[in-house]
C-alpha atoms as a PDB file:
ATOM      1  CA  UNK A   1      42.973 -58.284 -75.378  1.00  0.00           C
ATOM      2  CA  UNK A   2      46.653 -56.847 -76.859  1.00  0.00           C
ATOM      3  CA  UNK A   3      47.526 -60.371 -76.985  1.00  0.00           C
ATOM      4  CA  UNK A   4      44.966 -61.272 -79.189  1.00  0.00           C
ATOM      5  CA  UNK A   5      45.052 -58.453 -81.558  1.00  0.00           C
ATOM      6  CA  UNK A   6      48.481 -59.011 -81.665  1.00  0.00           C
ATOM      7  CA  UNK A   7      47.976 -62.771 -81.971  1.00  0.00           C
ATOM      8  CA  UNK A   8      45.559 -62.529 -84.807  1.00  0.00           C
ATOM      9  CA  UNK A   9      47.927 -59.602 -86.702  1.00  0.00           C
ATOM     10  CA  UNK A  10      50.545 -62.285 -86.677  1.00  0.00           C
ATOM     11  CA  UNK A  11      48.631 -65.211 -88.084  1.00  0.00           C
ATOM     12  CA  UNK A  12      47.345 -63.264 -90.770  1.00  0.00           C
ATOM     13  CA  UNK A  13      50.736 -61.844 -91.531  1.00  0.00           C
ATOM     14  CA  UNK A  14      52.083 -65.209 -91.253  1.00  0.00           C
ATOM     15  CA  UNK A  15      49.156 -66.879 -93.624  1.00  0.00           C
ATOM     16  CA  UNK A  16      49.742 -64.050 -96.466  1.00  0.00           C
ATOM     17  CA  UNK A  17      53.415 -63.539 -97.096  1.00  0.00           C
ATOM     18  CA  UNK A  18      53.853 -67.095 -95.681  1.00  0.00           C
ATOM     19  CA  UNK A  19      51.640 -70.128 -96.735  1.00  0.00           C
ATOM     20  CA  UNK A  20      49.125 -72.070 -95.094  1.00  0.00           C
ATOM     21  CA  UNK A  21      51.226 -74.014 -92.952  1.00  0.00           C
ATOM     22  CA  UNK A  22      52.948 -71.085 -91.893  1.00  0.00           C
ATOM     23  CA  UNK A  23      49.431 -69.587 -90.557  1.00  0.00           C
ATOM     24  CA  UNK A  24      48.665 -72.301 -88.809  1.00  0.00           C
ATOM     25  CA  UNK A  25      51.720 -72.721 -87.143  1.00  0.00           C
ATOM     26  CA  UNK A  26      51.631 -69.348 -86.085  1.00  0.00           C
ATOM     27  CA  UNK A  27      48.086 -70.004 -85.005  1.00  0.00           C
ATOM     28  CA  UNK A  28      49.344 -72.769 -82.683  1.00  0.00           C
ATOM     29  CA  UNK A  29      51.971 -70.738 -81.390  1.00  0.00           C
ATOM     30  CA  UNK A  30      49.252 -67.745 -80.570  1.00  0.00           C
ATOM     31  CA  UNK A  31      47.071 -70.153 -78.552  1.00  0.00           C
ATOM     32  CA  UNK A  32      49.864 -71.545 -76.497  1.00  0.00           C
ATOM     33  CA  UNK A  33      50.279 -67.662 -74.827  1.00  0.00           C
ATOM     34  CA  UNK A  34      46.695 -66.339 -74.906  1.00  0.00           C
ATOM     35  CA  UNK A  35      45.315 -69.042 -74.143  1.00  0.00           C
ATOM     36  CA  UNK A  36      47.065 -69.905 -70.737  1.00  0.00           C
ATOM     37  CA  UNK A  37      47.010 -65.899 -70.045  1.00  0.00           C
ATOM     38  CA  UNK A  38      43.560 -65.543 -70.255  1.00  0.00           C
ATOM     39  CA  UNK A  39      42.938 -68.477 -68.415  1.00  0.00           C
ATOM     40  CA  UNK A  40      45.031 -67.013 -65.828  1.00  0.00           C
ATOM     41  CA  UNK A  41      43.260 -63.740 -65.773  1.00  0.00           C
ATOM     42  CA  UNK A  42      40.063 -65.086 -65.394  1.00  0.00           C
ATOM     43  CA  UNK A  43      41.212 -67.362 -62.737  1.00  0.00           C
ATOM     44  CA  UNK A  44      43.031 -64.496 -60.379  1.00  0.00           C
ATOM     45  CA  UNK A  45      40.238 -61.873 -61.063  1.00  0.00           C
ATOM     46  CA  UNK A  46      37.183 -64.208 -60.311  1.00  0.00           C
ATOM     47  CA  UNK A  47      37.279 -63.786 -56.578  1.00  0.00           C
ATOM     48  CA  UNK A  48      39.019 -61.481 -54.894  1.00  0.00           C
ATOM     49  CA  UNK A  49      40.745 -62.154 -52.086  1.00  0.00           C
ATOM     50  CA  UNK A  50      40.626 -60.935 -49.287  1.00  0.00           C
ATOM     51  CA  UNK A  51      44.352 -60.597 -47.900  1.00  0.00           C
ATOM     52  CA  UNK A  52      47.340 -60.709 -49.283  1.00  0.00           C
ATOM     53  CA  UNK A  53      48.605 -64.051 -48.210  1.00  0.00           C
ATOM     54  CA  UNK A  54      45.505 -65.874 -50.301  1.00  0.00           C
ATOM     55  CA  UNK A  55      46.446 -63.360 -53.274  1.00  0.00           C
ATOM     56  CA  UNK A  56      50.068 -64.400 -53.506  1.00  0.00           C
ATOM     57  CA  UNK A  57      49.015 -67.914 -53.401  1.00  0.00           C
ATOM     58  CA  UNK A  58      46.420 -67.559 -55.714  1.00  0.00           C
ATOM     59  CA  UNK A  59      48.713 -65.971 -58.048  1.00  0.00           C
ATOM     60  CA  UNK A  60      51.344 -69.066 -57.397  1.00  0.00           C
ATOM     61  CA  UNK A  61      48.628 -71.682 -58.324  1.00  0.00           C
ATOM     62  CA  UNK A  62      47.221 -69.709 -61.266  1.00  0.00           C
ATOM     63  CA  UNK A  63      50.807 -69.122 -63.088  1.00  0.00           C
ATOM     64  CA  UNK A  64      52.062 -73.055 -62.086  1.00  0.00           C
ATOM     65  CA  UNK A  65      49.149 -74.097 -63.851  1.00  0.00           C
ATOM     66  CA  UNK A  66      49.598 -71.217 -66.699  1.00  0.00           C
ATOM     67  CA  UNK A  67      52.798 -72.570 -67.272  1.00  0.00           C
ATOM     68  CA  UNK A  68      51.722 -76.232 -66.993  1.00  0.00           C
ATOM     69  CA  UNK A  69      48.908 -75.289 -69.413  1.00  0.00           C
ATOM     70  CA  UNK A  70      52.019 -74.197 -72.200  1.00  0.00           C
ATOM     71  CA  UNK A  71      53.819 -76.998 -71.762  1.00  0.00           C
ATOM     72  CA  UNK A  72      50.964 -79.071 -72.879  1.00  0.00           C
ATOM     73  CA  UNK A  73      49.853 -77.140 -75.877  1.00  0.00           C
ATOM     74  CA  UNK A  74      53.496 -77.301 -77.290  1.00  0.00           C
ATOM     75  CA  UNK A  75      53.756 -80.632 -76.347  1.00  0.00           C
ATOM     76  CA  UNK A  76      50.902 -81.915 -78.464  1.00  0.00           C
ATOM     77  CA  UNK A  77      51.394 -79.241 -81.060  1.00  0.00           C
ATOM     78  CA  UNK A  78      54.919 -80.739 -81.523  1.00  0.00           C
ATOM     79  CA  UNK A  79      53.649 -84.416 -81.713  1.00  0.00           C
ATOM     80  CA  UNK A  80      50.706 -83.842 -83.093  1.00  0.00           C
ATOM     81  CA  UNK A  81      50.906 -81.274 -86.012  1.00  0.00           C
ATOM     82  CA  UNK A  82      53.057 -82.662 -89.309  1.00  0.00           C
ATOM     83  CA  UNK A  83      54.739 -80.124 -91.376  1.00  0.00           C
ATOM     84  CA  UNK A  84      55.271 -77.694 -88.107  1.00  0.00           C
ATOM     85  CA  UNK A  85      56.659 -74.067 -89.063  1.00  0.00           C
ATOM     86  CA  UNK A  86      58.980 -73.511 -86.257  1.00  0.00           C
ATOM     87  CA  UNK A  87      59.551 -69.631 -86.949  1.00  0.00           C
ATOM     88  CA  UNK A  88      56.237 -69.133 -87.511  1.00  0.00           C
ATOM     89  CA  UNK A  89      55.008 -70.053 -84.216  1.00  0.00           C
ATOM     90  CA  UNK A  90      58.104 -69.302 -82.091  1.00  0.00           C
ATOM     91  CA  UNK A  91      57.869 -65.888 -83.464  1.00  0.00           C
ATOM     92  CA  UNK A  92      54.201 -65.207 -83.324  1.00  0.00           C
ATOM     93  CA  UNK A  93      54.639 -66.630 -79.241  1.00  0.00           C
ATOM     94  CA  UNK A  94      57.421 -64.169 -78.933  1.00  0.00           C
ATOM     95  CA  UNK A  95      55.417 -61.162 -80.306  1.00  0.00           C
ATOM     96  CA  UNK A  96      52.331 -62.624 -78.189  1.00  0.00           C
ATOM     97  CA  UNK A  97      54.616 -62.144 -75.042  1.00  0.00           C
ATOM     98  CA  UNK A  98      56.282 -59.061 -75.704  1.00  0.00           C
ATOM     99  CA  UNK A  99      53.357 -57.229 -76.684  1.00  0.00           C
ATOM    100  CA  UNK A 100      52.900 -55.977 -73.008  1.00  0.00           C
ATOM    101  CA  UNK A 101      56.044 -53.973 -72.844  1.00  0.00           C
ATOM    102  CA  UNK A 102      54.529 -51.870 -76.037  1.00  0.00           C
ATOM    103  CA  UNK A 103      51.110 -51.456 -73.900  1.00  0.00           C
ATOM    104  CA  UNK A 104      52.676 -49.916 -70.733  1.00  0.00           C
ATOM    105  CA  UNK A 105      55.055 -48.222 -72.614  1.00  0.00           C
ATOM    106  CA  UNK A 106      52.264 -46.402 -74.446  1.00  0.00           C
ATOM    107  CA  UNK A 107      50.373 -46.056 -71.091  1.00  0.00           C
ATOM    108  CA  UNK A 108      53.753 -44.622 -69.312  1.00  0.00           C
ATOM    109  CA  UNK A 109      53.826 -41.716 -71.974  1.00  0.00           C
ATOM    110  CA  UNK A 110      49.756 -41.434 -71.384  1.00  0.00           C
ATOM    111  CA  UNK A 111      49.790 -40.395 -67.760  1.00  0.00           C
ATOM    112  CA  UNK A 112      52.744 -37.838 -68.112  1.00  0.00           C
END
């Protein structure tokens, strides 16, 4: 859920101090972390398992294909969107991925 506040912050940041093309870029670059993560999530919390052997596997399988999942999305955002705003979405991806630390940092200072 951080990721996509954090996602759609950036994008609308991006779109009006930036352009158009700059939105959408950053757009691009927001789907290619939330989307995979969320997949993820709902793919290791669907069924729990039942010892820890099937967890750590089903971890393994849901970040190879996480990570596959990337891969893909920048792949055909790179050959398939003209006019790409590199900082724009390597920025908003970096924000997208980095906005965890901020979350259990605030949580950290929460619980003390």
């Amino acid at each position: 859920m951080f990721q996509a506040v954090a996602a759609a912050l950036m994008v609308a940041l991006w779109t009006l101090f930036g352009s158009a093309r700059h939105g959408l870029s950053a757009l691009f670059g927001a789907l290619a972390v939330v989307g995979p993560n969320a997949l993820m999530a709902w793919g290791t919390t669907r069924r729990p398992a039942t010892m820890a052997g099937a967890a750590l596997l089903s971890l393994m399988v849901w970040e190879l294909i996480k990570i596959l999942l990337v891969a893909v999305i920048l792949l055909a955002v790179i050959n398939g969107v003209p006019d790409l705003r590199w900082p724009a979405l390597l920025l908003t991806m970096v924000v997208c991925l980095k906005v965890y630390w901020l979350v259990l940092l605030r949580w950290g200072r929460n619980k003390n």
